[in-house]
PDB file of N, CA and C in Angstrom:
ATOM      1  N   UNK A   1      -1.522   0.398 -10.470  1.00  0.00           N
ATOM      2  CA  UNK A   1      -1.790  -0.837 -11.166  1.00  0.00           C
ATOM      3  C   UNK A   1      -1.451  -0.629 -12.636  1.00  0.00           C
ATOM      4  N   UNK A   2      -0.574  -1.653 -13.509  1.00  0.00           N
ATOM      5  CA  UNK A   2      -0.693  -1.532 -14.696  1.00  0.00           C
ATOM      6  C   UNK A   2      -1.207  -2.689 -15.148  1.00  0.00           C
ATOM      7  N   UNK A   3      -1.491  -2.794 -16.357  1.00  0.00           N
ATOM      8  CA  UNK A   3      -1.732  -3.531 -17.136  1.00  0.00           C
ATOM      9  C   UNK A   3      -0.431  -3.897 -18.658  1.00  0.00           C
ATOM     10  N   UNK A   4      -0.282  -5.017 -18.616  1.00  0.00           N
ATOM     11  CA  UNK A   4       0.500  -5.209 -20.305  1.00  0.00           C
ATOM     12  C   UNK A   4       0.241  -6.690 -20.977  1.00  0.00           C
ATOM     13  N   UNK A   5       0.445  -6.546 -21.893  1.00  0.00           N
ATOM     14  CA  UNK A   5       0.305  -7.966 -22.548  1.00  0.00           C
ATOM     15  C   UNK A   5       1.511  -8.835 -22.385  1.00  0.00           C
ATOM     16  N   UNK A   6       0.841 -10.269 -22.055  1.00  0.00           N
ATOM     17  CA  UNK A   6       1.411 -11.017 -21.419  1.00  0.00           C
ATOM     18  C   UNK A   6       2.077 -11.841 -23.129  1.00  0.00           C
ATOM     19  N   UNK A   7       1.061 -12.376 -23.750  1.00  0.00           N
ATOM     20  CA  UNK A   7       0.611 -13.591 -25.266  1.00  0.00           C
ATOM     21  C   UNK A   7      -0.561 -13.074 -26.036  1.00  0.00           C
ATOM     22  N   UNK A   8      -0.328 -13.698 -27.482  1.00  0.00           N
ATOM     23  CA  UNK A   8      -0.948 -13.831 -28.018  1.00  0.00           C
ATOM     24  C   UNK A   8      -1.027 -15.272 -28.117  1.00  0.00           C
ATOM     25  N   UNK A   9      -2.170 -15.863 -28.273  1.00  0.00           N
ATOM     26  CA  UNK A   9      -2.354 -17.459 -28.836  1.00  0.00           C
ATOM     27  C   UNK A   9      -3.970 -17.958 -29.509  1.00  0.00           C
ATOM     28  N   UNK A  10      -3.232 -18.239 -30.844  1.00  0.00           N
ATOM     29  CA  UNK A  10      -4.010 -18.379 -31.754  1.00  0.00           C
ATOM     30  C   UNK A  10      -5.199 -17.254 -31.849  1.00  0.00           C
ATOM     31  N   UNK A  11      -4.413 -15.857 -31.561  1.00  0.00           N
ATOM     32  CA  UNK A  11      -4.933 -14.670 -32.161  1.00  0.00           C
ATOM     33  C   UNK A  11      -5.604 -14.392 -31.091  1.00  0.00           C
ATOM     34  N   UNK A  12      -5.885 -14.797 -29.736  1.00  0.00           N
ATOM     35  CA  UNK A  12      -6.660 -14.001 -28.660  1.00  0.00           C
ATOM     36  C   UNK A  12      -5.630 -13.378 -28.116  1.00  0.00           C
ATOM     37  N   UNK A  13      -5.896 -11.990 -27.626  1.00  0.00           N
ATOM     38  CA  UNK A  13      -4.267 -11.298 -26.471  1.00  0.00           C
ATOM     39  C   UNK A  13      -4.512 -11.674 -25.118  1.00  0.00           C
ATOM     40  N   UNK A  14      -3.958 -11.654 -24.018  1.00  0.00           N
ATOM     41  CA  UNK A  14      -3.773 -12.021 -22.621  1.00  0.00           C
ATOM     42  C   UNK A  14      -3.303 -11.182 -22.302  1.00  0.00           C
ATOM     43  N   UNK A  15      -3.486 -10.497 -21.570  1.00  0.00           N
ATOM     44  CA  UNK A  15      -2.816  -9.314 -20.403  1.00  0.00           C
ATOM     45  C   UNK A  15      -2.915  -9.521 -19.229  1.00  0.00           C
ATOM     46  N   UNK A  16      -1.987  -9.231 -18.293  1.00  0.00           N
ATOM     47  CA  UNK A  16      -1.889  -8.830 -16.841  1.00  0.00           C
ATOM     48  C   UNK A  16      -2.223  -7.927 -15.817  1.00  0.00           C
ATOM     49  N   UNK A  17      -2.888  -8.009 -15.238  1.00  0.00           N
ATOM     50  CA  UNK A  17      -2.453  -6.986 -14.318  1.00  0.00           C
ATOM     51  C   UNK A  17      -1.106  -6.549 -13.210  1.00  0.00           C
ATOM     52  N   UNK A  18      -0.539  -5.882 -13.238  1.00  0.00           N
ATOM     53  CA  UNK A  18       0.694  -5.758 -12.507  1.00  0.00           C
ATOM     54  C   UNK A  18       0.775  -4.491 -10.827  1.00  0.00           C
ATOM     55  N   UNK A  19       0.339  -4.999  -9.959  1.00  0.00           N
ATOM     56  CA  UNK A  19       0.733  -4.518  -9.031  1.00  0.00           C
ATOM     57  C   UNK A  19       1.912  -4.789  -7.801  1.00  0.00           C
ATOM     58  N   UNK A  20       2.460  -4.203  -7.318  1.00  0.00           N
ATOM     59  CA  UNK A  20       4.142  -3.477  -7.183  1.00  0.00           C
ATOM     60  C   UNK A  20       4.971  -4.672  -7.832  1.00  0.00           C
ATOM     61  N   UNK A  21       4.887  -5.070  -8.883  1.00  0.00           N
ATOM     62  CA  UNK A  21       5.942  -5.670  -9.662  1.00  0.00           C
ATOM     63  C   UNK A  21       5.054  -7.443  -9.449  1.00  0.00           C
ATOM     64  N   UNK A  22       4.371  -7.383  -9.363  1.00  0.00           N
ATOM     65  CA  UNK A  22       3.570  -8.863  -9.054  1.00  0.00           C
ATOM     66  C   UNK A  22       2.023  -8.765  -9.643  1.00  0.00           C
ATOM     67  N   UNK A  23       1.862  -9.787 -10.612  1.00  0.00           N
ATOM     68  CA  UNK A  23       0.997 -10.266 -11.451  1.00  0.00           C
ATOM     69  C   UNK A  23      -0.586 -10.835 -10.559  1.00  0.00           C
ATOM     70  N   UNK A  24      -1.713  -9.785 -10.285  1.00  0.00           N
ATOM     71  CA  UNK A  24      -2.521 -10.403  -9.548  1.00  0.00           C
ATOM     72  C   UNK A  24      -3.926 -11.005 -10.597  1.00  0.00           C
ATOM     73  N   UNK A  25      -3.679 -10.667 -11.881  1.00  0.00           N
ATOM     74  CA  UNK A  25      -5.026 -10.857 -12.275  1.00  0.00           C
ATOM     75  C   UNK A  25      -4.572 -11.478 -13.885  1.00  0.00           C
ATOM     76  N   UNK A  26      -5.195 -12.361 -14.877  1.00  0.00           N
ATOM     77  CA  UNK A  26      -4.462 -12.456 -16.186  1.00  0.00           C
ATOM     78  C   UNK A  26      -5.833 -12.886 -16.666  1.00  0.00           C
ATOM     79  N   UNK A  27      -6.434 -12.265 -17.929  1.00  0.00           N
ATOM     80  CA  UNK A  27      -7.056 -12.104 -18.749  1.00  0.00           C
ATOM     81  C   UNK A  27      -7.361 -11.160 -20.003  1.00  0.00           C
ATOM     82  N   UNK A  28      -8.555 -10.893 -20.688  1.00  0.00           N
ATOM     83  CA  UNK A  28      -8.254 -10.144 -21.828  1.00  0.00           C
ATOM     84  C   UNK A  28      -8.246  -8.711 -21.499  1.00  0.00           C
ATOM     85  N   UNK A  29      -7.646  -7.804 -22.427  1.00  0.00           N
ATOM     86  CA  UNK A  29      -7.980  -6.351 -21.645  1.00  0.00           C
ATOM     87  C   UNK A  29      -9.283  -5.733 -21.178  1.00  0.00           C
ATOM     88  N   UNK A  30     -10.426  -5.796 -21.912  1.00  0.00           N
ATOM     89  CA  UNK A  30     -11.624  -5.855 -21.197  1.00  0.00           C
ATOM     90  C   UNK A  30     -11.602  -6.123 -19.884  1.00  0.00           C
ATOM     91  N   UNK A  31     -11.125  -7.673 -19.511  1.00  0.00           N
ATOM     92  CA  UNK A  31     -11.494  -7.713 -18.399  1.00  0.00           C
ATOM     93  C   UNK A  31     -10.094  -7.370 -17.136  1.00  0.00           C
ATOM     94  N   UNK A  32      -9.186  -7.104 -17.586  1.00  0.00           N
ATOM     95  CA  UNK A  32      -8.521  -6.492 -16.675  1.00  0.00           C
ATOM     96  C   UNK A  32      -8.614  -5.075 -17.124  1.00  0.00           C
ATOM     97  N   UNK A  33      -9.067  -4.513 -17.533  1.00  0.00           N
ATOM     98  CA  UNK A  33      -9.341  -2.976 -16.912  1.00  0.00           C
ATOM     99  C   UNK A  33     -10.647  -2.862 -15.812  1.00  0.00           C
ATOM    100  N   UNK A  34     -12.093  -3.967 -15.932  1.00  0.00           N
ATOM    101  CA  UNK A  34     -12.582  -3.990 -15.258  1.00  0.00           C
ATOM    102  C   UNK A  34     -12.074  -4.423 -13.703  1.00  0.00           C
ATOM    103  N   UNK A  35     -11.380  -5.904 -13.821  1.00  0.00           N
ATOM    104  CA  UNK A  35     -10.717  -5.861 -12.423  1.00  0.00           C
ATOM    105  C   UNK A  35     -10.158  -4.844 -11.872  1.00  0.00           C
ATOM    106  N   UNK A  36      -9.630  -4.165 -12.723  1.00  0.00           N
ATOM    107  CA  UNK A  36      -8.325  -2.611 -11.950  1.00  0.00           C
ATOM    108  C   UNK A  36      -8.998  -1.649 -11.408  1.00  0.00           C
ATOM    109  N   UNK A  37     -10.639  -1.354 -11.793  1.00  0.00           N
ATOM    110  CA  UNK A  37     -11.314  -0.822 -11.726  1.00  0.00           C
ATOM    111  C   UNK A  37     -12.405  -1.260 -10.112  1.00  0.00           C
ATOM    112  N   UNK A  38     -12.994  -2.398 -10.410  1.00  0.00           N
ATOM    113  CA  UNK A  38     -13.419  -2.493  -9.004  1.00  0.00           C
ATOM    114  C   UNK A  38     -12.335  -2.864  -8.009  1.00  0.00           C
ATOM    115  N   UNK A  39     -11.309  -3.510  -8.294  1.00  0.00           N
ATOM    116  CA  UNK A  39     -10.241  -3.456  -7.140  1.00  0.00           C
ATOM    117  C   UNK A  39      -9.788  -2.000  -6.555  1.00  0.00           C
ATOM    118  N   UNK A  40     -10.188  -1.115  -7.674  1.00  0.00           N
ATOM    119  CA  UNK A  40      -9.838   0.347  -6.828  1.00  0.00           C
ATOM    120  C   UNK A  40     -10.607   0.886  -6.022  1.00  0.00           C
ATOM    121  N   UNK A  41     -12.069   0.333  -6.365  1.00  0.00           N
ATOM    122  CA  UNK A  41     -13.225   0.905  -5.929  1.00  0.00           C
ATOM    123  C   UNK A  41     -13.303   0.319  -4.066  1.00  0.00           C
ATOM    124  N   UNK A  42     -12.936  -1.008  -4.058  1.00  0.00           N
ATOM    125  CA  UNK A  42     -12.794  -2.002  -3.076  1.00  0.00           C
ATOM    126  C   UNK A  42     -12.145  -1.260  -2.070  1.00  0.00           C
ATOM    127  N   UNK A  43     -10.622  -0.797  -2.501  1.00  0.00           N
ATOM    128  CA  UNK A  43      -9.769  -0.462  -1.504  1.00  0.00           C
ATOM    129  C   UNK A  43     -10.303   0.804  -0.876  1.00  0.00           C
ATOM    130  N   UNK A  44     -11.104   1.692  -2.113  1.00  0.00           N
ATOM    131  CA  UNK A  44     -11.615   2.874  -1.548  1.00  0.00           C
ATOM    132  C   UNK A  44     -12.384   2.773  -0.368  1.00  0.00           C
ATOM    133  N   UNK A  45     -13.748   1.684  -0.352  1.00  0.00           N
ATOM    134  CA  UNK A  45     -13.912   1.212   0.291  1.00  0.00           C
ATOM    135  C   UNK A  45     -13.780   1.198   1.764  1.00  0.00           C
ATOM    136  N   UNK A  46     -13.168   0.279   1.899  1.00  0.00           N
ATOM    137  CA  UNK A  46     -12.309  -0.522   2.903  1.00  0.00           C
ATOM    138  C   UNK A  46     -11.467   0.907   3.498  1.00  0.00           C
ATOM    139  N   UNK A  47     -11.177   1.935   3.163  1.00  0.00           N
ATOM    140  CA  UNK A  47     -10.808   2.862   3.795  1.00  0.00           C
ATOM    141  C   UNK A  47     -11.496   4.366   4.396  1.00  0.00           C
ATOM    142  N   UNK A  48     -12.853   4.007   4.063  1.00  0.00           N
ATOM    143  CA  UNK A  48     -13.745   4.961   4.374  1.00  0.00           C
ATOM    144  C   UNK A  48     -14.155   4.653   6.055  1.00  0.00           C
ATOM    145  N   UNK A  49     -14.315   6.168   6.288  1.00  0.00           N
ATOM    146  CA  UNK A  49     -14.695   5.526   7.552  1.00  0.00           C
ATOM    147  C   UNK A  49     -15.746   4.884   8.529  1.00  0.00           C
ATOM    148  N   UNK A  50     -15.737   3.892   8.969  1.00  0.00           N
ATOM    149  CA  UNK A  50     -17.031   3.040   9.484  1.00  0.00           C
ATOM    150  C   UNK A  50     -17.918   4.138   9.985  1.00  0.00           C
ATOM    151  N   UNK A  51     -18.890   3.913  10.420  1.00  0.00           N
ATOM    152  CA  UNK A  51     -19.644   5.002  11.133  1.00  0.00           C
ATOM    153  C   UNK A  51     -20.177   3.567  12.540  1.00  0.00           C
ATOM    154  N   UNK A  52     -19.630   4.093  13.424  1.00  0.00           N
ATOM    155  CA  UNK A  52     -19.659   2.886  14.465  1.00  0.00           C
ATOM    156  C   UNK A  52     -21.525   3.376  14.848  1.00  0.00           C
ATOM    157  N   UNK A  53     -21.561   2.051  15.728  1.00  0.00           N
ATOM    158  CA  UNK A  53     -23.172   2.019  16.073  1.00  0.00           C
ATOM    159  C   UNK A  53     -23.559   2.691  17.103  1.00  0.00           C
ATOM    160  N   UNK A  54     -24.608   3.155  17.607  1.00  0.00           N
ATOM    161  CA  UNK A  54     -24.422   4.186  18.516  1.00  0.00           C
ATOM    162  C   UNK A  54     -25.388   3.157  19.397  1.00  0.00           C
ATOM    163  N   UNK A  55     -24.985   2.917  20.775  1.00  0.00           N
ATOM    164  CA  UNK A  55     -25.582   2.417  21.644  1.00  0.00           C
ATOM    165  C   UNK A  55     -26.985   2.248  21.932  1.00  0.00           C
ATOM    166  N   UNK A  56     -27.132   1.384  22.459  1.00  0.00           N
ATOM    167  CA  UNK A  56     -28.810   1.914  22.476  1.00  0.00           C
ATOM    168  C   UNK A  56     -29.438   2.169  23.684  1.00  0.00           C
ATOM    169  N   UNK A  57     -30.479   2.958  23.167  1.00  0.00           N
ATOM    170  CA  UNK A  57     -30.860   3.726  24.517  1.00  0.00           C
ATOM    171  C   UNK A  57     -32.366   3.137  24.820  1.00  0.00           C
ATOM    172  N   UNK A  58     -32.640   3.042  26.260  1.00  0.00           N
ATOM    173  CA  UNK A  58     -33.116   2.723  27.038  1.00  0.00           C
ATOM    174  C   UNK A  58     -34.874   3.459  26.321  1.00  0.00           C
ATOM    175  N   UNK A  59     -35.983   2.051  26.525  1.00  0.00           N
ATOM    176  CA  UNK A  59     -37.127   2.252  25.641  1.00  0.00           C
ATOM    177  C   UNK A  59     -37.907   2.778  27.069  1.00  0.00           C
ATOM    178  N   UNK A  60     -39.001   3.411  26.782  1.00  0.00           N
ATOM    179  CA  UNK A  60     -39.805   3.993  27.885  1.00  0.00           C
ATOM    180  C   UNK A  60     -41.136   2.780  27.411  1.00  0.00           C
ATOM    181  N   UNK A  61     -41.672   1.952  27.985  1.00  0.00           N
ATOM    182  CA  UNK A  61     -43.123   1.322  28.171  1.00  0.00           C
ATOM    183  C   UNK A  61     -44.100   1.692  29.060  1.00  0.00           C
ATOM    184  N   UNK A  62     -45.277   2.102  29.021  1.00  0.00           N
ATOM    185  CA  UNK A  62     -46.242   2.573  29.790  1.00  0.00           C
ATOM    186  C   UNK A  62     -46.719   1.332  30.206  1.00  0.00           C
ATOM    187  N   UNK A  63     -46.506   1.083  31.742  1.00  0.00           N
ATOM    188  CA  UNK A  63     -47.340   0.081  31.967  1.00  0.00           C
ATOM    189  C   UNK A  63     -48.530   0.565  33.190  1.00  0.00           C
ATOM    190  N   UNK A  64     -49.578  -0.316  33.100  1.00  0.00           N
ATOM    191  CA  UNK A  64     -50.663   0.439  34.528  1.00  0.00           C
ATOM    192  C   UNK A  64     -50.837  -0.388  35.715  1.00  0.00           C
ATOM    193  N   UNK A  65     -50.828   0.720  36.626  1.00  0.00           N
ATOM    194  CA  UNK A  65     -50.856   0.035  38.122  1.00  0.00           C
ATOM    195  C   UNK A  65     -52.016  -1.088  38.175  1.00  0.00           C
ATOM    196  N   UNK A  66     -53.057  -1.299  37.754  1.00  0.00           N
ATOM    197  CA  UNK A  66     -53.918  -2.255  38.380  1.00  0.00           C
ATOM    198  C   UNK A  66     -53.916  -3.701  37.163  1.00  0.00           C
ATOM    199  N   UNK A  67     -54.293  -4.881  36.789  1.00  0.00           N
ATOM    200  CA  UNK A  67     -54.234  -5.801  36.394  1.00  0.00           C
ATOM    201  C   UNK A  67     -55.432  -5.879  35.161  1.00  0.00           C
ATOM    202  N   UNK A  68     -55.812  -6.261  34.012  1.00  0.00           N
ATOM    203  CA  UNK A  68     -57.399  -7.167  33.669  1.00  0.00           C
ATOM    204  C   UNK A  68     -57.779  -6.995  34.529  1.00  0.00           C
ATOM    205  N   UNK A  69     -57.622  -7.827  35.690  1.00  0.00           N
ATOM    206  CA  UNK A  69     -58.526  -8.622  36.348  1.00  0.00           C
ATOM    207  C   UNK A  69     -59.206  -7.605  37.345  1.00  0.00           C
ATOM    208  N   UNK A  70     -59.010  -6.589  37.749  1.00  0.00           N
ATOM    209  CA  UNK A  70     -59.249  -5.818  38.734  1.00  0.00           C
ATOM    210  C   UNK A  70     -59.613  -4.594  38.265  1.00  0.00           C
ATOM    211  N   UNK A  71     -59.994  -4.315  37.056  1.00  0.00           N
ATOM    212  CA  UNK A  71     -60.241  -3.246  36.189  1.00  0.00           C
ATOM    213  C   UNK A  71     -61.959  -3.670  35.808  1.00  0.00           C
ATOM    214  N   UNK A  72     -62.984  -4.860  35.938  1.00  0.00           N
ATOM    215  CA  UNK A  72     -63.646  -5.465  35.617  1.00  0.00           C
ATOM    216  C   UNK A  72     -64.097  -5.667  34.350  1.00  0.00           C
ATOM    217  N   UNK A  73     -63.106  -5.989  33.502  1.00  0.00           N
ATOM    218  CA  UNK A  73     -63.543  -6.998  32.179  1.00  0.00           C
ATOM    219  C   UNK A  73     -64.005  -7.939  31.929  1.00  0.00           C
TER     220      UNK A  73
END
């Protein structure tokens, strides 16, 4: 990613961001070094590897042979 200045107008600068020869971002340098910055962070991201979910396994419940009702409550 680079960055260059695009204008000046009426004394503020404008810069670009430039990735493979195409303009994705245009503001002051402040804020395109921040864009260049989490856009890198993003892709890092996005290429780490998932950690898939691991199935789930079967719950054990204790249940008892006789009912309330036959227990005399």
């Amino acid at each position: 990613m680079e960055t260059r200045l695009v204008a000046i107008i009426k004394g503020r600068y404008f810069y670009e961001v430039l990735k493979d020869a195409r303009s994705v971002f245009t503001g002051s340098l402040a804020e395109c070094r921040r864009y260049a910055k989490l856009h890198v962070e993003k892709e890092l991201k996005a290429r780490r590897n998932r950690r898939r979910r691991t199935k789930p396994a079967a719950k054990v419940y204790r249940t008892w042979a006789r009912t309330a009702a036959a227990s005399g409550y």
